[in-house]
N, C-alpha and C. Protein backbone atom coordinates (compact mmCIF):
# COMPACT_ATOMS: atom_id res chain seq x y z
N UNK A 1 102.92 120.69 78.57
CA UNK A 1 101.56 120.30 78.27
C UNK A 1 100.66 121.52 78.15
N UNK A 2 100.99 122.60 79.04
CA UNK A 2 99.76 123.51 79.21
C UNK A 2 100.07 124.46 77.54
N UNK A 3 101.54 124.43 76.87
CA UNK A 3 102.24 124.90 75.86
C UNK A 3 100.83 124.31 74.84
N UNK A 4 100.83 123.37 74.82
CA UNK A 4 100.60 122.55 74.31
C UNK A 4 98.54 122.30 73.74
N UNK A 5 98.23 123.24 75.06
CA UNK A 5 96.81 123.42 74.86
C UNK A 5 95.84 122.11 75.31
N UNK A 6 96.88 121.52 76.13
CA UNK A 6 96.41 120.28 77.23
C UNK A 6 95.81 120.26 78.17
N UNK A 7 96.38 121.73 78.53
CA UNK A 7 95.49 121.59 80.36
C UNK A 7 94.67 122.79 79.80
N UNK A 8 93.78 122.88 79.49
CA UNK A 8 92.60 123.94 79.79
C UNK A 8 91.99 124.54 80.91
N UNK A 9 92.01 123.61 82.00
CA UNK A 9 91.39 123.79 83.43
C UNK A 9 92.14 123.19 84.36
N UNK A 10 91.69 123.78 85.63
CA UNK A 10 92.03 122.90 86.79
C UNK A 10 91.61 121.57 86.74
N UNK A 11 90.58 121.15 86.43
CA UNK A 11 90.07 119.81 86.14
C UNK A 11 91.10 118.91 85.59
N UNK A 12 91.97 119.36 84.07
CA UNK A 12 92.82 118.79 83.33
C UNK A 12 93.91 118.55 83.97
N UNK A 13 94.10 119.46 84.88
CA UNK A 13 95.61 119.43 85.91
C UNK A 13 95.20 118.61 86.53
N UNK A 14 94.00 118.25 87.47
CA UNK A 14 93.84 116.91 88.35
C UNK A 14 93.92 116.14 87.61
N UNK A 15 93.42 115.69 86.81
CA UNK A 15 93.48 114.53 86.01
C UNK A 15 94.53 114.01 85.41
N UNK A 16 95.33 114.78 84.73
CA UNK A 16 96.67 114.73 84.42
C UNK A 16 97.70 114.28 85.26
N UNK A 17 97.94 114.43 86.47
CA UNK A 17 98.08 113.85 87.60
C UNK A 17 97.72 113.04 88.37
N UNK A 18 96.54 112.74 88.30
CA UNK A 18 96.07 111.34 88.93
C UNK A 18 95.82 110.13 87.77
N UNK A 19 96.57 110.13 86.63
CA UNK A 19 96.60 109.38 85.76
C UNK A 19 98.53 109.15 86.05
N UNK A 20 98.91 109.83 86.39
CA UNK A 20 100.45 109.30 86.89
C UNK A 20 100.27 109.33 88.34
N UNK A 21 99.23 108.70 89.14
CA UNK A 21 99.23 108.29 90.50
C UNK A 21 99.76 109.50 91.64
N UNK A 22 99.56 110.74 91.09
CA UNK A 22 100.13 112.23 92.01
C UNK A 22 98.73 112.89 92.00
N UNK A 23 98.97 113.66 93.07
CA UNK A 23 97.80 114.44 93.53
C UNK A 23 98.15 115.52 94.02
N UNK A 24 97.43 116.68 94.33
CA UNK A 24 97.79 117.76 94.89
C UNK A 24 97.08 118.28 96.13
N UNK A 25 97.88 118.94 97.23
CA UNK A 25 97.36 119.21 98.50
C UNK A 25 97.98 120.53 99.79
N UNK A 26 97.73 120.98 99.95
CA UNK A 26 98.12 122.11 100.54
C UNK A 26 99.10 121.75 102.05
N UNK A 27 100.46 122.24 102.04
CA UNK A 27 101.40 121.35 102.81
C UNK A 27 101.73 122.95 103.35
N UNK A 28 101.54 123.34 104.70
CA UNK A 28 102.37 124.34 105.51
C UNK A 28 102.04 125.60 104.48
N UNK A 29 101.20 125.84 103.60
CA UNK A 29 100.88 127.21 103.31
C UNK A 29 100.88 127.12 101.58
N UNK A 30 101.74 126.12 101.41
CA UNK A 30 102.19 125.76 100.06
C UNK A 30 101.25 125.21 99.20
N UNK A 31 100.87 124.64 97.94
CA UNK A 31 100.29 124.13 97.27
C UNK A 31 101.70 122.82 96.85
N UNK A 32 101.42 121.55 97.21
CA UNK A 32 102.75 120.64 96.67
C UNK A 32 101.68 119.53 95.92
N UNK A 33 102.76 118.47 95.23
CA UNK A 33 102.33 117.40 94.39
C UNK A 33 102.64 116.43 95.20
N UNK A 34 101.98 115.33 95.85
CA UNK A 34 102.76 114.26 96.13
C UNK A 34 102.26 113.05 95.48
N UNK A 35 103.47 112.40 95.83
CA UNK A 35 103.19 110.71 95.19
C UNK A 35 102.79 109.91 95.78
N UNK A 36 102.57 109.64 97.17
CA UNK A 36 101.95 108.50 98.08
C UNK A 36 103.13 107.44 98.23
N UNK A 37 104.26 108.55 98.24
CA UNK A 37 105.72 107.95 99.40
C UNK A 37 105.58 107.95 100.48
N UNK A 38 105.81 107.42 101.90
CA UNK A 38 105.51 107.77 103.51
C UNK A 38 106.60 107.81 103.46
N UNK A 39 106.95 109.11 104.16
CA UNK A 39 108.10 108.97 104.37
C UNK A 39 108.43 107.98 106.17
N UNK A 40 107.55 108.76 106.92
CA UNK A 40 107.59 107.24 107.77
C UNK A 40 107.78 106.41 107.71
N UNK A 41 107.00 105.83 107.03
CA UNK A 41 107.16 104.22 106.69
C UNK A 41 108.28 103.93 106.06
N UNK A 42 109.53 104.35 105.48
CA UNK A 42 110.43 104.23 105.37
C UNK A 42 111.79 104.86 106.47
N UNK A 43 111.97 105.18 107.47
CA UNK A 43 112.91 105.46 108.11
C UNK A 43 113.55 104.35 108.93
């Protein structure tokens, strides 16, 4: 996409992602994507 001249901004990257129900958030130092799996709630 970004090939592509899609994502222009950070803005486009949120959005782009919260149009497929993912979001982004800072996990232990990292920058990750998640989907709003628990993993709790499944064990």
């Amino acid at each position: 996409m970004a090939r592509e001249g899609r994502l222009e901004n950070c803005l486009a990257i949120h959005r782009t992602l919260a149009e497929a129900g993912l979001w982004m958030r800072v996990q232990h130092g990292h920058l990750v994507i998640c989907d709003g799996y628990d993993h709790n709630r499944h064990r």
